[in-house]
C-alpha atoms as a PDB file:
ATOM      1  CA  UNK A   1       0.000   0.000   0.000  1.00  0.00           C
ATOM      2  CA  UNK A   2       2.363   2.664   0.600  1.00  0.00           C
ATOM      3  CA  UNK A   3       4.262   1.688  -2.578  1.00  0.00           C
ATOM      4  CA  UNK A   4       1.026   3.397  -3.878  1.00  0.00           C
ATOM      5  CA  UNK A   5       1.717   7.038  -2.357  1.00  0.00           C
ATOM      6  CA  UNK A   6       2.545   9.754  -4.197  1.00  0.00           C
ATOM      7  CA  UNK A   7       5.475  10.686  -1.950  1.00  0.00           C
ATOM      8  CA  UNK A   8       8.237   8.944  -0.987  1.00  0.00           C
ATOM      9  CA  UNK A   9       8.177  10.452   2.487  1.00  0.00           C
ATOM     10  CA  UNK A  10       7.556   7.576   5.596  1.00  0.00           C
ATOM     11  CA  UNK A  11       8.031   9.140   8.364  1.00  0.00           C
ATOM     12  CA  UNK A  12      10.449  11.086  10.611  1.00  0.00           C
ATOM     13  CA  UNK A  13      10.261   7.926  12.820  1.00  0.00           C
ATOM     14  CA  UNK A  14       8.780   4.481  12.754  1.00  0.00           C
ATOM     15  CA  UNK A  15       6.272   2.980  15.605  1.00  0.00           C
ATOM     16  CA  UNK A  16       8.568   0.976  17.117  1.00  0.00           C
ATOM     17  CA  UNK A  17      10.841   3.930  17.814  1.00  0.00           C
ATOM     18  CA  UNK A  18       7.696   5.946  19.356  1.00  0.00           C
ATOM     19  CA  UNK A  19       9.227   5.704  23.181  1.00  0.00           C
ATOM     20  CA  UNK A  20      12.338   6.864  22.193  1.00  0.00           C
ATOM     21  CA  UNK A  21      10.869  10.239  21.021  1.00  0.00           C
ATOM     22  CA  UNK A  22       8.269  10.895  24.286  1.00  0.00           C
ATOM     23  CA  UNK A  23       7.706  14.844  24.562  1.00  0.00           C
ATOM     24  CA  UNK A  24       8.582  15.644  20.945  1.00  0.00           C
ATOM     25  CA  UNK A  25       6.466  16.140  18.333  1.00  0.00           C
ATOM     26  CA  UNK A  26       6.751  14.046  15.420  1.00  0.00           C
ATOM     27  CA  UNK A  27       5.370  13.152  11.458  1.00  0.00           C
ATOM     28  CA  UNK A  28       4.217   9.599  10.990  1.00  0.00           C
ATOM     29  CA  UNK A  29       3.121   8.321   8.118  1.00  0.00           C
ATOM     30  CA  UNK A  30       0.695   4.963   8.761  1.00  0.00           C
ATOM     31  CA  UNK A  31      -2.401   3.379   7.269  1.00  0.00           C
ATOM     32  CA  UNK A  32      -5.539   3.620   8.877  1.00  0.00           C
ATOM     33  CA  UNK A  33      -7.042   0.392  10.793  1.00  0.00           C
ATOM     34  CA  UNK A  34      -9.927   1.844  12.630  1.00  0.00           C
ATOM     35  CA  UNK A  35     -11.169   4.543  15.374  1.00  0.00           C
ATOM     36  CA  UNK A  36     -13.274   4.983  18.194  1.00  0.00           C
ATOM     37  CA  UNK A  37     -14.941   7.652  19.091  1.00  0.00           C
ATOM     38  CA  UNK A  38     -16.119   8.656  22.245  1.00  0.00           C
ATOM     39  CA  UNK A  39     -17.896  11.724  24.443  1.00  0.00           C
ATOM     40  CA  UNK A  40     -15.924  13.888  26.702  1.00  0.00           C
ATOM     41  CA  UNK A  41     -17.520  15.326  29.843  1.00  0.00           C
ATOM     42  CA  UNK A  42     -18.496  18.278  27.935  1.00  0.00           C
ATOM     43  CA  UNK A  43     -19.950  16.272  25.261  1.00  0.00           C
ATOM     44  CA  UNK A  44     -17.348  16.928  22.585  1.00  0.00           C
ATOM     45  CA  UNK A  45     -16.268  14.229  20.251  1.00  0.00           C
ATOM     46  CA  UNK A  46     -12.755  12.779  20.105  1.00  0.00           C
ATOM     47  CA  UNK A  47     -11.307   9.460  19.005  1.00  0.00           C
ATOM     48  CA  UNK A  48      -8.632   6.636  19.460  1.00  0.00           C
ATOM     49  CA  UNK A  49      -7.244   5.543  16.015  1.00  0.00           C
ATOM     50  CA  UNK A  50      -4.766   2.632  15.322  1.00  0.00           C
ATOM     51  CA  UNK A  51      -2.710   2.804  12.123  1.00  0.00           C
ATOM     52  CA  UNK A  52       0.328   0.589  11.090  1.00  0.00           C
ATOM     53  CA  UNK A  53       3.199   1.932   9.724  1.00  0.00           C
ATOM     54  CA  UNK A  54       5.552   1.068   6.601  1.00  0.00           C
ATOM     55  CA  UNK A  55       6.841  -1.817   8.041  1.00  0.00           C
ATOM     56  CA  UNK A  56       3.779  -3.196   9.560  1.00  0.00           C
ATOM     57  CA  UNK A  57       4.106  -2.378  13.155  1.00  0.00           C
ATOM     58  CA  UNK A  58       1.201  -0.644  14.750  1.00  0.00           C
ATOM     59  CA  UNK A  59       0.789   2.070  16.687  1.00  0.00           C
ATOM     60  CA  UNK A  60      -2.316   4.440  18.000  1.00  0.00           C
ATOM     61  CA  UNK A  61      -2.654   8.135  18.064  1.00  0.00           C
ATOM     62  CA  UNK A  62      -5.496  10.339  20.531  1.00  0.00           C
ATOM     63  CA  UNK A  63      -7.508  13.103  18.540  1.00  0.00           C
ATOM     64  CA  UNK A  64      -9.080  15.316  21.321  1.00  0.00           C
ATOM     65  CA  UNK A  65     -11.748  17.708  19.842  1.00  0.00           C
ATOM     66  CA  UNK A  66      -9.710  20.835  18.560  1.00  0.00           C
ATOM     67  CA  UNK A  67      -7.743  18.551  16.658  1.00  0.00           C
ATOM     68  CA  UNK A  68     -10.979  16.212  15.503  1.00  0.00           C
ATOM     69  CA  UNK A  69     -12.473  19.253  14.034  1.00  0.00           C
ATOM     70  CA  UNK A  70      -9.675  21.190  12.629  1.00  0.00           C
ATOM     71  CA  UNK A  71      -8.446  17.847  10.680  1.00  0.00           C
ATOM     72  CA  UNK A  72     -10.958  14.748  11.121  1.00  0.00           C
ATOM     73  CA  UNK A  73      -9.961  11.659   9.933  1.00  0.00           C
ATOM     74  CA  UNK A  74     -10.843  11.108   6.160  1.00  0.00           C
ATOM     75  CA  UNK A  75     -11.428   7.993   5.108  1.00  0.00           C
ATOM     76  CA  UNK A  76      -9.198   4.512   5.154  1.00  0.00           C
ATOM     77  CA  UNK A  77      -5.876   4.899   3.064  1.00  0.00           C
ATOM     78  CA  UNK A  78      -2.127   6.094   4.353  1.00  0.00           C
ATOM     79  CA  UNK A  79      -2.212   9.381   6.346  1.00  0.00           C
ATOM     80  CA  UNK A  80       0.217  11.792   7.477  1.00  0.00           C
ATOM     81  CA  UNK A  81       0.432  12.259  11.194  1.00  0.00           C
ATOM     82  CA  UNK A  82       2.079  14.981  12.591  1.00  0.00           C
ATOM     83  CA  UNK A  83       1.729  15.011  17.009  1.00  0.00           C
ATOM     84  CA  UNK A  84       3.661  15.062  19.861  1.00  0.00           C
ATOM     85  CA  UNK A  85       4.286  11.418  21.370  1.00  0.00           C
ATOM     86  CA  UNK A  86       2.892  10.425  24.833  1.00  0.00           C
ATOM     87  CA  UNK A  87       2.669   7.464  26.867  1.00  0.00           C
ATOM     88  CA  UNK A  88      -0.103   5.852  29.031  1.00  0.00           C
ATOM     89  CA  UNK A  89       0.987   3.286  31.019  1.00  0.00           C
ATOM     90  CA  UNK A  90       4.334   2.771  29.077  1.00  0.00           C
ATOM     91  CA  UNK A  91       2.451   2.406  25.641  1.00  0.00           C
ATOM     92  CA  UNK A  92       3.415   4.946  23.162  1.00  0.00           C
ATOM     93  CA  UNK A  93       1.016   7.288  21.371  1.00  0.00           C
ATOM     94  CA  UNK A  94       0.710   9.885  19.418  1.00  0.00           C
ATOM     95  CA  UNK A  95      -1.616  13.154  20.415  1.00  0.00           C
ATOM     96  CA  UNK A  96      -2.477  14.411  17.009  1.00  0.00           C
ATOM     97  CA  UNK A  97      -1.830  18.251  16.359  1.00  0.00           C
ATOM     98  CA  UNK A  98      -2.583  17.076  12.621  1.00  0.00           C
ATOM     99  CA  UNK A  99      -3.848  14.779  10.075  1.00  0.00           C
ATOM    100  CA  UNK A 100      -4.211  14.567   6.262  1.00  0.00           C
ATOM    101  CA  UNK A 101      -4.741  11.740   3.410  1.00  0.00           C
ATOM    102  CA  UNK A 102      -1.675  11.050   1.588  1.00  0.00           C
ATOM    103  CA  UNK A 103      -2.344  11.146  -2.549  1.00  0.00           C
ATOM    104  CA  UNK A 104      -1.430   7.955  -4.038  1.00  0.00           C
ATOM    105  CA  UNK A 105      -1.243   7.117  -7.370  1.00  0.00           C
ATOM    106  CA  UNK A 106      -4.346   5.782  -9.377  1.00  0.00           C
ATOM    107  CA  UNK A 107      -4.745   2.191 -11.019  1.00  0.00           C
ATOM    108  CA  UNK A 108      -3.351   2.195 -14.343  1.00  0.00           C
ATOM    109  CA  UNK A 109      -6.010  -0.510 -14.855  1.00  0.00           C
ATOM    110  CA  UNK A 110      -8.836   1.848 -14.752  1.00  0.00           C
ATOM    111  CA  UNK A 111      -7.119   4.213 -17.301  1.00  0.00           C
END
């Protein structure tokens, strides 16, 4: 899959690296598993998403509401990540500042 993107940027780091990097922020680039999304006390909406990155090694990312409604989450396909890393109970994560689609390139079979 991310033979398919249009650029050949992967990362700055790669999920299994994520604990060496807590308190900085970082750009990932993964593809998109799934999300949850859940309520805060005020009623806001945030998620939980999981991605895996280029070499298949997962890793999850927090998008609390500023950041869920300046860049939601668009759809399945490779993303670019860009957060500061965090950890809850010494798990890794990213807290996403922001989030976009990577372009890939389209099937030459449908040309």
């Amino acid at each position: 899959m991310f033979d398919l993107a249009k650029s050949e940027f992967k990362g700055e780091v790669l999920a299994r690296n994520l604990k060496e990097f807590v308190g900085t922020t970082v750009r990932v680039v993964g593809k998109f598993v799934c999300d949850k999304t859940v309520r805060t006390k005020r009623g806001d909406y945030m998620k939980f998403g999981t991605f895996f990155d280029v070499n298949g090694d997962f890793f999850d990312t927090v998008h609390f509401p500023p950041s869920l409604r300046a860049y939601p989450i668009r759809g399945s396909g490779i993303h670019l990540i860009e957060g500061k890393v965090v950890t809850d109970f010494d798990c890794p994560a990213i807290e996403v500042s922001r989030i976009a689609p990577t372009p890939v390139h389209a099937d030459r079979r449908s040309l």
